[in-house]
PDB file of N, CA and C in Angstrom:
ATOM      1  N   UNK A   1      -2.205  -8.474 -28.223  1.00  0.00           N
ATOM      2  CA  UNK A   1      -2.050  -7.599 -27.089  1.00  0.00           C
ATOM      3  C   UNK A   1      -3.161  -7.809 -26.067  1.00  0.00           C
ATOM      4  N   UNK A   2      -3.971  -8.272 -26.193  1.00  0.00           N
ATOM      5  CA  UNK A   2      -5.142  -8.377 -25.768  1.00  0.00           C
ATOM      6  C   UNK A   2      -5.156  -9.368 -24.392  1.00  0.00           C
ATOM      7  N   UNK A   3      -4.534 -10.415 -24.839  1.00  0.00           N
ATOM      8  CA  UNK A   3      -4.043 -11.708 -24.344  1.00  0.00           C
ATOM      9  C   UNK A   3      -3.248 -11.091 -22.872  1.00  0.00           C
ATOM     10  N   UNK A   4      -2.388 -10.252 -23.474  1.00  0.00           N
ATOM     11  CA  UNK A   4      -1.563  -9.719 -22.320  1.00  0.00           C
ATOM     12  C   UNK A   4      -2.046  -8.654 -21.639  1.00  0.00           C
ATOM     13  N   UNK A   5      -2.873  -8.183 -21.896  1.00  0.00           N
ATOM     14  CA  UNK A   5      -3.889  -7.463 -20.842  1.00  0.00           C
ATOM     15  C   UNK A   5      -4.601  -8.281 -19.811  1.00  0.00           C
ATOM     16  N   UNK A   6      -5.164  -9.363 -20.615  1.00  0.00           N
ATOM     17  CA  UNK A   6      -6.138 -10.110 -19.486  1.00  0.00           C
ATOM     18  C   UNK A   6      -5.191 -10.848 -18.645  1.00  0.00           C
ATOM     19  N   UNK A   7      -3.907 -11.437 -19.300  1.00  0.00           N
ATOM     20  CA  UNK A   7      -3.008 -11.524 -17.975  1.00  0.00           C
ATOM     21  C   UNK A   7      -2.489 -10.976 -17.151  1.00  0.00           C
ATOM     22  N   UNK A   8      -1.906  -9.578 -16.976  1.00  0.00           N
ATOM     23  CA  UNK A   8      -1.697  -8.561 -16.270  1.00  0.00           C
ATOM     24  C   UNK A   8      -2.777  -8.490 -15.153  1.00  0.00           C
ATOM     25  N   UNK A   9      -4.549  -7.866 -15.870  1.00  0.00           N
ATOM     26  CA  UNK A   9      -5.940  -8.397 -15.298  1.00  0.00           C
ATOM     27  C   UNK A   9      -6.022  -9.108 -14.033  1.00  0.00           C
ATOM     28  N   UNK A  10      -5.653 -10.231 -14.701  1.00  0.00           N
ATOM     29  CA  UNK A  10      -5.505 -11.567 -13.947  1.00  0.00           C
ATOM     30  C   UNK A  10      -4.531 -11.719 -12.780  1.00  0.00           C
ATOM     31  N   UNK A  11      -3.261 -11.297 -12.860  1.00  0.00           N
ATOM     32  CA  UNK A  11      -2.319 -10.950 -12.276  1.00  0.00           C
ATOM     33  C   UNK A  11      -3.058  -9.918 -10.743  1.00  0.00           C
ATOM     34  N   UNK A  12      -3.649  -8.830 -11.161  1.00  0.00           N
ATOM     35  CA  UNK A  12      -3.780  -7.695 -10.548  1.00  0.00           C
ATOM     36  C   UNK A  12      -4.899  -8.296  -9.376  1.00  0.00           C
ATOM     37  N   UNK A  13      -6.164  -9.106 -10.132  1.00  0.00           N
ATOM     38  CA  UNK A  13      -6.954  -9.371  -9.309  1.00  0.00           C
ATOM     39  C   UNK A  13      -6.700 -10.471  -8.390  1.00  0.00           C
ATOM     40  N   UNK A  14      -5.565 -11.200  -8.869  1.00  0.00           N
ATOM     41  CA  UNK A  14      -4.997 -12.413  -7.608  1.00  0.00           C
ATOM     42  C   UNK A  14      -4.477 -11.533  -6.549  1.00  0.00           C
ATOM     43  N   UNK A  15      -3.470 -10.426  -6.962  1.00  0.00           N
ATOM     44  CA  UNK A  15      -2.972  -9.447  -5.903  1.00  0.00           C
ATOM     45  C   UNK A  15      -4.021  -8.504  -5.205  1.00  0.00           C
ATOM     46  N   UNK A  16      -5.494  -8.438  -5.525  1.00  0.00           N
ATOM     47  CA  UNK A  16      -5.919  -7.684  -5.052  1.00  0.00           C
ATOM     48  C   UNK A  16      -6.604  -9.194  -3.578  1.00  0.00           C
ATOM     49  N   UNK A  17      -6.868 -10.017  -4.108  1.00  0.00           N
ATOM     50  CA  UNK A  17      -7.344 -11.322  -3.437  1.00  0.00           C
ATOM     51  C   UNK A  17      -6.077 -11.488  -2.134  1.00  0.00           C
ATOM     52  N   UNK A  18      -5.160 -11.700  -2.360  1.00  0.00           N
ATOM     53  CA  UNK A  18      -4.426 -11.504  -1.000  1.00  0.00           C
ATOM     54  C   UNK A  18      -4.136 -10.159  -0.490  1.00  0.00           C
ATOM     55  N   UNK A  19      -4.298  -9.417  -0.817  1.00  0.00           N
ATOM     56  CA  UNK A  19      -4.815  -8.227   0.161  1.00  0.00           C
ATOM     57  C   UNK A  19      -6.154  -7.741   0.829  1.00  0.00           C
ATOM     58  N   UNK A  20      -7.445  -9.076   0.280  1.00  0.00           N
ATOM     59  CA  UNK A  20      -8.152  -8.892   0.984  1.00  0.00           C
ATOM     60  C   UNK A  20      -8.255  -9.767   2.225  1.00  0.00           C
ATOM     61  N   UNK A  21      -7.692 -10.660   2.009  1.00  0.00           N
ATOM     62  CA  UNK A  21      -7.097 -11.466   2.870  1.00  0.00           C
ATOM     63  C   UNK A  21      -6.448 -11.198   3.898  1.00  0.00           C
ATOM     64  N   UNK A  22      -5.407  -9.861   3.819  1.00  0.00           N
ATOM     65  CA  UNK A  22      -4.734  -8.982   5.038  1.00  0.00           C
ATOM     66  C   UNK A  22      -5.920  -8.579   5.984  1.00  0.00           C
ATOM     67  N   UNK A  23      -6.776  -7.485   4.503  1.00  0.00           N
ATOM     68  CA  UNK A  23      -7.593  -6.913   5.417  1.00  0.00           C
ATOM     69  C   UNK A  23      -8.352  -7.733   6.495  1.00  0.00           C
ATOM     70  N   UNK A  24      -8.581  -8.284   6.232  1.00  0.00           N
ATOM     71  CA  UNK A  24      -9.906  -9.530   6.982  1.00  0.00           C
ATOM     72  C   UNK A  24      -8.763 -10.148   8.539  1.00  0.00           C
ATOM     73  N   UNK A  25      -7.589 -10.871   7.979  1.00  0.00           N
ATOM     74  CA  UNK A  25      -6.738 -11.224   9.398  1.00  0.00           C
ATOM     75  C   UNK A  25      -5.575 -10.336   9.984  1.00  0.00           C
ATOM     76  N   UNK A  26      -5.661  -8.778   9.090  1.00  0.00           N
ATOM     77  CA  UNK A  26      -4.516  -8.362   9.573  1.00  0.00           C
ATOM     78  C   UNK A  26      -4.413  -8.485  10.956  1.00  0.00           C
ATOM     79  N   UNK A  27      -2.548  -8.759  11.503  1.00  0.00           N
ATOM     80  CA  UNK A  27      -3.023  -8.571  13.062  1.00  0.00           C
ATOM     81  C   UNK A  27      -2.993  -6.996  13.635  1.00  0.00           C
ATOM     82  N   UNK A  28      -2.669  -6.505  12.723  1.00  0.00           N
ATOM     83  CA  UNK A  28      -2.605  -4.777  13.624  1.00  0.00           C
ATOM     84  C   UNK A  28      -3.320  -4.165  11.924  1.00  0.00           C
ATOM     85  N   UNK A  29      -3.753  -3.074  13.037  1.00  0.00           N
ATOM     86  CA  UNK A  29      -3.967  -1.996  11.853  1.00  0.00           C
ATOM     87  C   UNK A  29      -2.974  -1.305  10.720  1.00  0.00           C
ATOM     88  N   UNK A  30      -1.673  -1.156  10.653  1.00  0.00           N
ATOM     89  CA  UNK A  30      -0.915  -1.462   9.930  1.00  0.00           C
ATOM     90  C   UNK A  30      -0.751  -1.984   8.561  1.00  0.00           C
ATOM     91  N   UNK A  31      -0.754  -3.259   9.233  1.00  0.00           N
ATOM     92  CA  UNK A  31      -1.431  -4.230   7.936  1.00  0.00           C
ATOM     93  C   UNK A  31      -2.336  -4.135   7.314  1.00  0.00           C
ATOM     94  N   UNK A  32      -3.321  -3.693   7.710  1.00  0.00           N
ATOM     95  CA  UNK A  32      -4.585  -3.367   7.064  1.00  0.00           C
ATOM     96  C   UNK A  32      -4.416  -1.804   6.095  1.00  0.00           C
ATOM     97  N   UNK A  33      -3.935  -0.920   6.484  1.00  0.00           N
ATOM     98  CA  UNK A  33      -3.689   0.376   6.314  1.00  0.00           C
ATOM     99  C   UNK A  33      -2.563  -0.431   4.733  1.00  0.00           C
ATOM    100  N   UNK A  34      -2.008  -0.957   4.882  1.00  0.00           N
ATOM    101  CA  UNK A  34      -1.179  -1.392   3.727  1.00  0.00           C
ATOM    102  C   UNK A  34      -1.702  -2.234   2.682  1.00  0.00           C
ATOM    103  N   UNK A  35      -2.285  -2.666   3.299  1.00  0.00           N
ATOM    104  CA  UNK A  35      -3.304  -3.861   2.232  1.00  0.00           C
ATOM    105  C   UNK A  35      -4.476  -2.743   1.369  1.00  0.00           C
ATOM    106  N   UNK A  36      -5.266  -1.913   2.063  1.00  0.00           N
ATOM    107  CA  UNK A  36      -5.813  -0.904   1.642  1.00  0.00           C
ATOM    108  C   UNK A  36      -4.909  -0.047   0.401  1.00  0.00           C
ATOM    109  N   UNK A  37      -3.780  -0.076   0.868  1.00  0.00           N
ATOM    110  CA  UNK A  37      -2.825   1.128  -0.115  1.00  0.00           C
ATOM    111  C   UNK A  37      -2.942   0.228  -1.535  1.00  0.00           C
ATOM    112  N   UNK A  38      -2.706  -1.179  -1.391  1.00  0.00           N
ATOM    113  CA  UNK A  38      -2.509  -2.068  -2.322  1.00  0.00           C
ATOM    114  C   UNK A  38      -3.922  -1.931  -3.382  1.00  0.00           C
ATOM    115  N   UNK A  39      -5.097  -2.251  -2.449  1.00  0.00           N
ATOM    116  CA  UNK A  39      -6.001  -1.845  -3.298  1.00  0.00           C
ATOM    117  C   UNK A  39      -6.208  -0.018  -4.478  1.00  0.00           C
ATOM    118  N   UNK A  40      -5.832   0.353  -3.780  1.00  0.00           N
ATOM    119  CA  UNK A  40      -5.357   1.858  -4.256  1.00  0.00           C
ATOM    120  C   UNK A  40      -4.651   1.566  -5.616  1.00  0.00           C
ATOM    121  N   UNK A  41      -3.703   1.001  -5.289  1.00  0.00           N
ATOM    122  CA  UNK A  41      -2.224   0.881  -6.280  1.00  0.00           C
ATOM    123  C   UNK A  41      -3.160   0.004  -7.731  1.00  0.00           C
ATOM    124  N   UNK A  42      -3.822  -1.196  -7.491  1.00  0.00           N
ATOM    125  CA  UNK A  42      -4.332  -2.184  -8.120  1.00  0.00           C
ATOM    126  C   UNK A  42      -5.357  -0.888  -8.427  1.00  0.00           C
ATOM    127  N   UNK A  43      -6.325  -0.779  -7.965  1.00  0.00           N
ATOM    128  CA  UNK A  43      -7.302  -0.367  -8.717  1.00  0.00           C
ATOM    129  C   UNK A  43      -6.555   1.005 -10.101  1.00  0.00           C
ATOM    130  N   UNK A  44      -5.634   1.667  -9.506  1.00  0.00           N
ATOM    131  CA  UNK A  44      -4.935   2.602 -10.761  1.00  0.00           C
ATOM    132  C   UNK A  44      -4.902   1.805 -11.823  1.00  0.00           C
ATOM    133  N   UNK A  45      -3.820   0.900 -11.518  1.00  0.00           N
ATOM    134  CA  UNK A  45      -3.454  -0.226 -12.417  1.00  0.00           C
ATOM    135  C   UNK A  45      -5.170  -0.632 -13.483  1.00  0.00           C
ATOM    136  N   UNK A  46      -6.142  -1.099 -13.009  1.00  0.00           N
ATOM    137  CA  UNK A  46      -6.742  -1.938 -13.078  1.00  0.00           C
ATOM    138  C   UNK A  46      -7.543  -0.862 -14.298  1.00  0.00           C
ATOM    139  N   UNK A  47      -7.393   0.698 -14.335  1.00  0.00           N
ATOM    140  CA  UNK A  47      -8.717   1.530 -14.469  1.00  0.00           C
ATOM    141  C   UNK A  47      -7.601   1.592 -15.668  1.00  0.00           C
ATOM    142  N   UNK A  48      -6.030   1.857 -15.738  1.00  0.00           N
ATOM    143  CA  UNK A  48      -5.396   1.894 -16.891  1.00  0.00           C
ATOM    144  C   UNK A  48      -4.996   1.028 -17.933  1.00  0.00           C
ATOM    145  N   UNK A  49      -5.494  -0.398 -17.415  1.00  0.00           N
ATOM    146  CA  UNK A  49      -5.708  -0.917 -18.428  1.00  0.00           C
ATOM    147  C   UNK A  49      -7.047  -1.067 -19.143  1.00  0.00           C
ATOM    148  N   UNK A  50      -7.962  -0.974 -18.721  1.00  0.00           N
ATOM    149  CA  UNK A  50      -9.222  -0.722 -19.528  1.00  0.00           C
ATOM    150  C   UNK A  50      -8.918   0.607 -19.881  1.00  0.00           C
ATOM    151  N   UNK A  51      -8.428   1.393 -19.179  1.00  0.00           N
ATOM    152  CA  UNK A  51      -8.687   2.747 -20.403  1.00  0.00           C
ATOM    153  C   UNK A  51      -7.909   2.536 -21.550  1.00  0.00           C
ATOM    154  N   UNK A  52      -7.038   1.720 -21.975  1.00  0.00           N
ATOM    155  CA  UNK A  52      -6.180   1.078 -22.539  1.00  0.00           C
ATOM    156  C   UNK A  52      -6.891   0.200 -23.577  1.00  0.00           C
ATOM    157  N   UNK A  53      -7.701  -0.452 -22.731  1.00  0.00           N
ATOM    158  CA  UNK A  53      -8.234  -1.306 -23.491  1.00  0.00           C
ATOM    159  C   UNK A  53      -9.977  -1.033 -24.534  1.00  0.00           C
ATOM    160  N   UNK A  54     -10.374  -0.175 -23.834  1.00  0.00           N
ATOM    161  CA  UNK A  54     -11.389   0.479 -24.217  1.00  0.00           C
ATOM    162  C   UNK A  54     -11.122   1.270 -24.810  1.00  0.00           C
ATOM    163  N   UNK A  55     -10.243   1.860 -25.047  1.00  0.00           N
ATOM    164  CA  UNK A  55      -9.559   3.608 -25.322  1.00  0.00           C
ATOM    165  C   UNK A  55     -10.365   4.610 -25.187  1.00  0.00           C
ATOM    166  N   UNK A  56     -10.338   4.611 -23.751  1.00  0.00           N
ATOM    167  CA  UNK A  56     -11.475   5.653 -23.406  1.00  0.00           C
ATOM    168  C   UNK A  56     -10.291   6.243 -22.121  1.00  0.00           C
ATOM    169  N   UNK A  57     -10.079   7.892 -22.551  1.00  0.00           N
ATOM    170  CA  UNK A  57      -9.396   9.123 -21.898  1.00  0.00           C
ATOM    171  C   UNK A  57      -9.574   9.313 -20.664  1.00  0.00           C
ATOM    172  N   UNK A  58     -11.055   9.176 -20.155  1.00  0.00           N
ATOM    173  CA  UNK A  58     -11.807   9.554 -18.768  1.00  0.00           C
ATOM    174  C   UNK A  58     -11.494   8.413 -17.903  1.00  0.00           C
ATOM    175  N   UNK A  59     -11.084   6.758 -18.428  1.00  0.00           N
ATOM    176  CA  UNK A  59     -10.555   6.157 -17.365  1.00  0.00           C
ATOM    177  C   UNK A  59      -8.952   6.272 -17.147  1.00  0.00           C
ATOM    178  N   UNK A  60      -8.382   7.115 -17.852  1.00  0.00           N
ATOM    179  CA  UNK A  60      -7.006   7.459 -17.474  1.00  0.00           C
ATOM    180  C   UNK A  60      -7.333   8.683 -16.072  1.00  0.00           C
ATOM    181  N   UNK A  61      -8.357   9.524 -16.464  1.00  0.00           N
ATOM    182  CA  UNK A  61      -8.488  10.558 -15.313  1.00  0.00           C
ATOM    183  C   UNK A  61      -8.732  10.300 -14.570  1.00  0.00           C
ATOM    184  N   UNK A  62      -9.759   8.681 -14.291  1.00  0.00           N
ATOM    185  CA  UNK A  62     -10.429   8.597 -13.012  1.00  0.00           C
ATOM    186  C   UNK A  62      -9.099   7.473 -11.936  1.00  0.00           C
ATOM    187  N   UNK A  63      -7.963   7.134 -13.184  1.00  0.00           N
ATOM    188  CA  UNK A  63      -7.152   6.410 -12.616  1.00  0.00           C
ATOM    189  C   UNK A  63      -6.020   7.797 -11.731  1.00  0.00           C
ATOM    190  N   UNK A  64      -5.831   8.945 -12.679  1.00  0.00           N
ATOM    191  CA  UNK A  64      -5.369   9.887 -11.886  1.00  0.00           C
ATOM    192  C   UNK A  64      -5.368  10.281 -10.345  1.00  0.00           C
ATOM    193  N   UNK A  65      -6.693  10.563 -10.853  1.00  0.00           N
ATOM    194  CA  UNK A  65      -7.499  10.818  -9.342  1.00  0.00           C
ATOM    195  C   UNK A  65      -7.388  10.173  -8.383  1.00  0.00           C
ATOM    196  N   UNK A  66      -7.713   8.755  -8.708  1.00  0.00           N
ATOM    197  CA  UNK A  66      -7.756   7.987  -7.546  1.00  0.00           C
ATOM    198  C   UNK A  66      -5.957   7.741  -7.050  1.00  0.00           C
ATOM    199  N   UNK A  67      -5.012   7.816  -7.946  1.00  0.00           N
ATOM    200  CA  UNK A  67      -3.637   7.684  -7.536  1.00  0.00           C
ATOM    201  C   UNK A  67      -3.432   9.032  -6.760  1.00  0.00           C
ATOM    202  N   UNK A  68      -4.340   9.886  -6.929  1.00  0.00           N
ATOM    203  CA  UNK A  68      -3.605  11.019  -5.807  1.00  0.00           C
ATOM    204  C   UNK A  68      -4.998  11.110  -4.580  1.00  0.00           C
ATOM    205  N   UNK A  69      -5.782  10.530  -4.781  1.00  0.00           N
ATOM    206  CA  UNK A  69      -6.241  10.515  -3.601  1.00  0.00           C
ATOM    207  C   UNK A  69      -5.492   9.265  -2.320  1.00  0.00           C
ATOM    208  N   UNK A  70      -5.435   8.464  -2.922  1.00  0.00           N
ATOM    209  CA  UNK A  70      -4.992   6.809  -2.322  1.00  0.00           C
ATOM    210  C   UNK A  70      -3.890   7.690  -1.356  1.00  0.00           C
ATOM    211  N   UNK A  71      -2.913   8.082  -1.817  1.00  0.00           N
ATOM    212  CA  UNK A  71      -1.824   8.573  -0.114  1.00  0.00           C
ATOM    213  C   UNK A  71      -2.454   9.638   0.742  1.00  0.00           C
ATOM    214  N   UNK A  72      -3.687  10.052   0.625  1.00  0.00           N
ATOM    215  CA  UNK A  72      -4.019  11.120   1.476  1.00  0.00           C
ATOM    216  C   UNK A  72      -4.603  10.354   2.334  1.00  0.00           C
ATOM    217  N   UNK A  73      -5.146   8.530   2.235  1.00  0.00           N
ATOM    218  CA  UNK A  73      -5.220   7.866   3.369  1.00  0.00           C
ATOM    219  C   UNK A  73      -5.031   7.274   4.225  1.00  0.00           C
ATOM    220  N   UNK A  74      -3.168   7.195   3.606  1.00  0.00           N
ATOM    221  CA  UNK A  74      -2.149   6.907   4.355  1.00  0.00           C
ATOM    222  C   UNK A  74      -1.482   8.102   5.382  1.00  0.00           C
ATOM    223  N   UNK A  75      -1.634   9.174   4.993  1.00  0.00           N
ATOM    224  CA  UNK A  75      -1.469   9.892   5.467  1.00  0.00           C
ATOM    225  C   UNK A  75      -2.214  10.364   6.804  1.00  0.00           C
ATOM    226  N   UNK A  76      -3.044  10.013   6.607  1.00  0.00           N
ATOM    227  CA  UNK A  76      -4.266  10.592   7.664  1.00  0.00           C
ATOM    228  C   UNK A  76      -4.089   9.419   8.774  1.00  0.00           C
ATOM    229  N   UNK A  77      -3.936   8.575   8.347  1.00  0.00           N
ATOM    230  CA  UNK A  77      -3.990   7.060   8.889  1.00  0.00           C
ATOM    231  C   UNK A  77      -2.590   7.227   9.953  1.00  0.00           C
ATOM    232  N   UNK A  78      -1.118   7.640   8.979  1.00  0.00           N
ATOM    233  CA  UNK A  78      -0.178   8.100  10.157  1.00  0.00           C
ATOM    234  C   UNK A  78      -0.302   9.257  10.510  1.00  0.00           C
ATOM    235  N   UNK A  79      -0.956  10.743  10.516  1.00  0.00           N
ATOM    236  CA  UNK A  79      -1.340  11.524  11.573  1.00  0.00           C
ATOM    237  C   UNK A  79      -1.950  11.288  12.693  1.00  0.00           C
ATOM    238  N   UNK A  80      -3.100  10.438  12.691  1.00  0.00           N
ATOM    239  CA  UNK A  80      -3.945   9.386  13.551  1.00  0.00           C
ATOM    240  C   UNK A  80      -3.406   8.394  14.309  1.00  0.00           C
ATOM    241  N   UNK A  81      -2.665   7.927  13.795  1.00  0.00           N
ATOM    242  CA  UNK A  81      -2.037   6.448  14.725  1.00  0.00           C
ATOM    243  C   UNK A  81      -1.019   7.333  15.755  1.00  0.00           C
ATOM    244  N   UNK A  82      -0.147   8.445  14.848  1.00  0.00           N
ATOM    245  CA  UNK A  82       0.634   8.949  16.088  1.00  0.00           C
ATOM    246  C   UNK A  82       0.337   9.649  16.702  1.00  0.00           C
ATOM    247  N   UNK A  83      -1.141  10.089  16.957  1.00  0.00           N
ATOM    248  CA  UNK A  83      -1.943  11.212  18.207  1.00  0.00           C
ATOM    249  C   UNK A  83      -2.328  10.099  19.207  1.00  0.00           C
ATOM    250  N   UNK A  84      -2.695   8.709  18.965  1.00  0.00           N
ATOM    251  CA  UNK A  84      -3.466   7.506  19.776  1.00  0.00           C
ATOM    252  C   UNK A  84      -1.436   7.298  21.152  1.00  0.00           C
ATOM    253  N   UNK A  85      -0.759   7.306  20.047  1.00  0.00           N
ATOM    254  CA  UNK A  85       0.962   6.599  20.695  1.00  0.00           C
ATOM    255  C   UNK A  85       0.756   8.001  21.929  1.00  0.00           C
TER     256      UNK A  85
END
């Protein structure tokens, strides 16, 4: 099982690598605002498999957390973009 963790791992941090890649050439803010979400999404991912893999409870919570914080900056991001329109 182990094996297939570090591939998943592996998986997650190539996907986090082209989304930093957005961030850096996105051409609109948009893109960037989405590439950001991605990191959000990956890092959940990333905290539940070590809590998984560690079997440690508190990185399931801190993966919680961060999955319900991550849309409150999408959110803010489209309250913001449509006060600028």
């Amino acid at each position: 099982m182990s094996v297939y963790l570090t591939l998943v791992a592996g998986l997650l941090l190539i996907a986090l690598l082209a989304g930093l890649g957005r961030v850096i050439r996105g051409p609109t803010a948009a893109d960037r605002m989405l590439a950001a979400q991605l990191f959000g999404t990956a890092g959940v991912a990333l905290l539940m498999l070590l809590a998984i893999a560690q079997q440690q409870a508190a990185l399931l919570n801190a993966a919680l957390v961060l999955a319900l914080l991550a849309p409150l900056t999408l959110i803010t991001f489209v309250k913001l973009a449509g006060k600028k329109s």
